[in-house]
N, C-alpha and C. Protein backbone atom coordinates (compact mmCIF):
# COMPACT_ATOMS: atom_id res chain seq x y z
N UNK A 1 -85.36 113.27 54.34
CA UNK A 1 -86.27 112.15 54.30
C UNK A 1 -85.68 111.01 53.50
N UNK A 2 -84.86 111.33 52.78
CA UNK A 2 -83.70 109.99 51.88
C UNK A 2 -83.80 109.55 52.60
N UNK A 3 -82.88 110.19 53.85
CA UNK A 3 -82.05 108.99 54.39
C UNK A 3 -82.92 108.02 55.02
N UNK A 4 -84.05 108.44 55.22
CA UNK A 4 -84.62 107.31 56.42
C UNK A 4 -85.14 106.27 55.37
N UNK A 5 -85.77 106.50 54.10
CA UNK A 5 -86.07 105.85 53.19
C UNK A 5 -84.99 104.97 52.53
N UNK A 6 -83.83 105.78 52.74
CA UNK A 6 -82.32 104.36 52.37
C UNK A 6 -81.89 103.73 53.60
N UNK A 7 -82.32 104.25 54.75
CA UNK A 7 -81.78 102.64 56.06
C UNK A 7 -82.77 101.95 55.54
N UNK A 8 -84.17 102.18 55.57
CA UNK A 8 -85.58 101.15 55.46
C UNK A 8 -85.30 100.17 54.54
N UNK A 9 -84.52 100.47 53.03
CA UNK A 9 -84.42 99.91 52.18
C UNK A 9 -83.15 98.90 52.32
N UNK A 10 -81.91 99.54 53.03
CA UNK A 10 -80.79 98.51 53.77
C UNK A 10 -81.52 97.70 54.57
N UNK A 11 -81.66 97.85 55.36
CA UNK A 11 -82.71 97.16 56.43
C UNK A 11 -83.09 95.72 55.77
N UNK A 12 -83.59 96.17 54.92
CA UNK A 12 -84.95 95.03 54.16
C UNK A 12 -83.73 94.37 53.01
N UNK A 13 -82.99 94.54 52.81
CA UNK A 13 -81.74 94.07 52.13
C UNK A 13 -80.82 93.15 52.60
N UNK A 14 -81.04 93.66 54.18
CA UNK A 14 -80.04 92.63 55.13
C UNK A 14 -80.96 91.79 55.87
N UNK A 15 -81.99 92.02 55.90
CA UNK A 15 -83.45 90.66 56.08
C UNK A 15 -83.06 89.72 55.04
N UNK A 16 -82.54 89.90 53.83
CA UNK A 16 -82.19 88.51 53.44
C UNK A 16 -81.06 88.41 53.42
N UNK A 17 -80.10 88.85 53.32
CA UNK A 17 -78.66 88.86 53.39
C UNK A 17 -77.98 88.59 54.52
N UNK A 18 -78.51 88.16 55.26
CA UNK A 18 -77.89 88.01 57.13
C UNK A 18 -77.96 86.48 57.09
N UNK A 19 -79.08 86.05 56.85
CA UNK A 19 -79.31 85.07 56.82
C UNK A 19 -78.63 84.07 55.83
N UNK A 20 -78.68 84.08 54.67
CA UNK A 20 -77.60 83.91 53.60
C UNK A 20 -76.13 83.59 53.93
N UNK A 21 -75.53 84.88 54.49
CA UNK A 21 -74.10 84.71 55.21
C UNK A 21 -73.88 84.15 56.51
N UNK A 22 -75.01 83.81 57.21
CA UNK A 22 -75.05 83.19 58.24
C UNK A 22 -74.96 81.46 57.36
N UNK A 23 -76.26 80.90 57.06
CA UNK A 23 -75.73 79.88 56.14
C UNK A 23 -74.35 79.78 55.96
N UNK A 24 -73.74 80.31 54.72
CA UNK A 24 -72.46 80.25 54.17
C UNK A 24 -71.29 79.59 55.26
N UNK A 25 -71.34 80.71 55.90
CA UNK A 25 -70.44 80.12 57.16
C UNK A 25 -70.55 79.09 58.00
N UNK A 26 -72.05 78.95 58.19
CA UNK A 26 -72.30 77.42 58.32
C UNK A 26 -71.40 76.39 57.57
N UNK A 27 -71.69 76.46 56.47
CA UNK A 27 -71.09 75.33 55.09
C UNK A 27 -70.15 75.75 55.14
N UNK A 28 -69.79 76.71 55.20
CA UNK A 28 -67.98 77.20 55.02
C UNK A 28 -67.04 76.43 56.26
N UNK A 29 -67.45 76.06 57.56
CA UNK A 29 -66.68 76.74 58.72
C UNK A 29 -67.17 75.14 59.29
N UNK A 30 -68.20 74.99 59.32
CA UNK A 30 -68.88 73.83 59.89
C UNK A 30 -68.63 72.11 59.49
N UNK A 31 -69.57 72.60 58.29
CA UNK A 31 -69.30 71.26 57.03
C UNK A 31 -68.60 71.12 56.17
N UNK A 32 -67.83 72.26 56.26
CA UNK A 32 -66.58 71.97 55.26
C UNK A 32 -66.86 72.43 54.10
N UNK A 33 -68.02 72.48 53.38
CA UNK A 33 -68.37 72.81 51.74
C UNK A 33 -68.16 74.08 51.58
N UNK A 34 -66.52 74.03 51.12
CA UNK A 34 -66.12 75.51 50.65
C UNK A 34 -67.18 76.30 49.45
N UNK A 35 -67.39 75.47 48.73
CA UNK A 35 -68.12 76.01 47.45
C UNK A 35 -69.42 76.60 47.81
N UNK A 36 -69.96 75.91 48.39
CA UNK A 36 -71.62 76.16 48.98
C UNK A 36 -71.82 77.51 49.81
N UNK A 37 -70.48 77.32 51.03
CA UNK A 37 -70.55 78.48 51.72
C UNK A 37 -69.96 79.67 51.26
N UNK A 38 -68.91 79.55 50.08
CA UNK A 38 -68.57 81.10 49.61
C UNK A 38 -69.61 81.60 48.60
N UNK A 39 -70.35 80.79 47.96
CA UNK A 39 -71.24 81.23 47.02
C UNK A 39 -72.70 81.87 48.11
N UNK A 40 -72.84 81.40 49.20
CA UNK A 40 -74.19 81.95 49.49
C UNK A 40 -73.32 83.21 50.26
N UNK A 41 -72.15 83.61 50.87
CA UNK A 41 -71.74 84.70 50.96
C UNK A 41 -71.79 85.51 50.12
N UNK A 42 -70.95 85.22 48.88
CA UNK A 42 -71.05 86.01 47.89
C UNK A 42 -72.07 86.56 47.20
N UNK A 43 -73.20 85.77 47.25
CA UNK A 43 -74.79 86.46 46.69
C UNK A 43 -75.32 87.31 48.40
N UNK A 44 -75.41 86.85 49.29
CA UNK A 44 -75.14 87.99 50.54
C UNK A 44 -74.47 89.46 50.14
N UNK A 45 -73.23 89.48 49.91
CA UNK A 45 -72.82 90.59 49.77
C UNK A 45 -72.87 91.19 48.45
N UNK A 46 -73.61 90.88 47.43
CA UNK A 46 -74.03 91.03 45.93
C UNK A 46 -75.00 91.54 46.36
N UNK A 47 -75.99 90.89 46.93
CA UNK A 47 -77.21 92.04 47.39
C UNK A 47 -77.11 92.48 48.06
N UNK A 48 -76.33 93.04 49.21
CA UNK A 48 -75.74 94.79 49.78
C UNK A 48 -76.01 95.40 48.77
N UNK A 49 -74.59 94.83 48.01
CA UNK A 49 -74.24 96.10 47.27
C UNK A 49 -75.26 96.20 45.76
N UNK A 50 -75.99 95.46 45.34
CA UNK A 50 -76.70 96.10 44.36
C UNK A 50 -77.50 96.86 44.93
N UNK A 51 -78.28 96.99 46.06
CA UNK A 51 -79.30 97.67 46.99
C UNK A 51 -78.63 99.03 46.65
N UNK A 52 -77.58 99.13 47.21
CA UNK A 52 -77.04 99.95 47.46
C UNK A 52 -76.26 101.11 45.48
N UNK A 53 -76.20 100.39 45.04
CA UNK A 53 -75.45 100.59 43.48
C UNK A 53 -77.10 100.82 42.91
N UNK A 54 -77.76 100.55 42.61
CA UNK A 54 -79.17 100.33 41.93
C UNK A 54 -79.71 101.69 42.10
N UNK A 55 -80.12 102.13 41.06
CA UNK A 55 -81.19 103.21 41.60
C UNK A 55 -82.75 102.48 40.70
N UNK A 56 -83.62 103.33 41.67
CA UNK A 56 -85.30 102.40 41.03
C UNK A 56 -85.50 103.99 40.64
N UNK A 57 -86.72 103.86 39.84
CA UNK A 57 -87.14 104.71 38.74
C UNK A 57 -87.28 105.96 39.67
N UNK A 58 -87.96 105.77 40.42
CA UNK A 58 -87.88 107.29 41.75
C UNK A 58 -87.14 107.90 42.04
N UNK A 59 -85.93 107.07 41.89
CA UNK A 59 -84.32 107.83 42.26
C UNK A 59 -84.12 108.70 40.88
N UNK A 60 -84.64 107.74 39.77
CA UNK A 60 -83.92 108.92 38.80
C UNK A 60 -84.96 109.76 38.71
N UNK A 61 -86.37 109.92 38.67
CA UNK A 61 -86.89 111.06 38.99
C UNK A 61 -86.48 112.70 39.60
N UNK A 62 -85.91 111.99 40.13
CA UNK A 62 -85.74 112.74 41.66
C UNK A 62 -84.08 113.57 41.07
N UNK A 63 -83.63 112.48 40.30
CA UNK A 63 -81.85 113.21 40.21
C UNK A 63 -82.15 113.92 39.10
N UNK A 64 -83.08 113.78 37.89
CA UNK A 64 -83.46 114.17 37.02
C UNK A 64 -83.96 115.91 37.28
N UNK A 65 -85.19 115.62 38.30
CA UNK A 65 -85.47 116.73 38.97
C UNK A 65 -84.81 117.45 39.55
N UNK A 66 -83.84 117.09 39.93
CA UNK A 66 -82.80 118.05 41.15
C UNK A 66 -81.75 118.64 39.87
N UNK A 67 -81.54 117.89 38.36
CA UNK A 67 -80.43 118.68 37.82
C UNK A 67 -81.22 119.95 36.83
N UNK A 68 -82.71 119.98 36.60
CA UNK A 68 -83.12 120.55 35.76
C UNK A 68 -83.42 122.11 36.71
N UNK A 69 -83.97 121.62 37.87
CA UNK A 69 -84.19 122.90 38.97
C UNK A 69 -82.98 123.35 39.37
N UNK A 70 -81.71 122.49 39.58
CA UNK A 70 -80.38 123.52 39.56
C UNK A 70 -79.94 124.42 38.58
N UNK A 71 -79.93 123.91 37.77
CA UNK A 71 -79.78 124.28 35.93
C UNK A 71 -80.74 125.78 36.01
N UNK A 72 -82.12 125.52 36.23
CA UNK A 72 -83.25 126.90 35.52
C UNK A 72 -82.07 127.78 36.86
N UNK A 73 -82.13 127.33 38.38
CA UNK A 73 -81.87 128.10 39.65
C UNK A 73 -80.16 129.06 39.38
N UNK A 74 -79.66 128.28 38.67
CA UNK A 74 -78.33 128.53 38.40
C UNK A 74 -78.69 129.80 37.09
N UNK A 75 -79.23 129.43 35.82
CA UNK A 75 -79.62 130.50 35.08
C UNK A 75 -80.63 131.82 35.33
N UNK A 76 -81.15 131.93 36.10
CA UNK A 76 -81.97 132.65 36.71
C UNK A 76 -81.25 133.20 37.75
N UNK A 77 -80.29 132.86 38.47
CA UNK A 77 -79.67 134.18 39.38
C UNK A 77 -78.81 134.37 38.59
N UNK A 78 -77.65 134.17 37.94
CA UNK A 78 -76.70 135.20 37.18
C UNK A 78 -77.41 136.03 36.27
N UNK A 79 -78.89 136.01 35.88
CA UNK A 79 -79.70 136.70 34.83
C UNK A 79 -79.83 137.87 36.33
N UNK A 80 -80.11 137.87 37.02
CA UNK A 80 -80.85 138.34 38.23
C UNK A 80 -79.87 139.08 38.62
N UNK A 81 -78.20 138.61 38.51
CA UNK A 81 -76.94 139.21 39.24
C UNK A 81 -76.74 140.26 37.51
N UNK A 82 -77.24 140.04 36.45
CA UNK A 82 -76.55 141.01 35.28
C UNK A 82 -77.24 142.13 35.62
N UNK A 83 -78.46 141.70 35.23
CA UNK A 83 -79.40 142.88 35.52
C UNK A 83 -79.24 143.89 36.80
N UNK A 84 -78.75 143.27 38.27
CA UNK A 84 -78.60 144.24 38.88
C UNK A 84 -77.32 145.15 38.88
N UNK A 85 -76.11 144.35 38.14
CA UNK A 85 -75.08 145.16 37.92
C UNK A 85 -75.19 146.26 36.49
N UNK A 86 -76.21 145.91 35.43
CA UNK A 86 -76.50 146.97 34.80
C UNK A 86 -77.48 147.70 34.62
N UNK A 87 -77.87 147.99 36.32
CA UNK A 87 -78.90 148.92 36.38
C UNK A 87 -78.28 150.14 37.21
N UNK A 88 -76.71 149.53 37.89
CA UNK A 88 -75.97 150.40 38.88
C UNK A 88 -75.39 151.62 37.98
C-alpha cells in the first residue's frame, strides 16, 4: 500500500513541478533569460527531489515501528530457537 501512497504523492509533486520546468524552458530557450529559466528548473527539480528525500511524521512512525517489531521478532525467535535446542 506504500507504494500507491508514494506515486499519489509524486504525482501531486509533479502537478507543480511540470509546470515550473515547462516555464523555465520557456525563459531559457525562448526569451533568452538564462537566469529566470534555470532557476524555475532548478526549484522544479528541488521539489522532486525533496518529495522524494523528506519523510513526514507517518513515515517515521512507521520506520520507527517496523525497527522495534523487528528487534522484539528477531529476540523472540532465537529465545524460541535456544529453548528448542535445550530441550533436545
Amino acid at each position: 500500500m506504500a507504494g500507491i501512497l508514494d506515486t499519489i504523492k509524486l504525482a501531486g509533486s509533479l502537478v507543480l513541478a511540470i509546470p515550473a520546468a515547462l516555464a523555465g524552458l520557456e525563459f531559457l530557450l525562448v526569451r533568452g533569460e538564462t537566469l529566470t529559466g534555470a532557476i524555475l528548473i532548478g526549484l522544479a527539480v528541488a521539489l522532486v527531489v525533496a518529495q522524494k528525500r523528506l519523510s513526514t511524521p507517518t513515515d517515521l512512525k512507521s520506520i520507527v515501528t517496523n525497527r522495534i517489531t523487528g528487534a522484539v521478532t528477531t529476540d523472540s525467535t532465537s529465545e524460541a530457537d535456544d529453548e528448542d535446542h535445550s530441550s533436545r
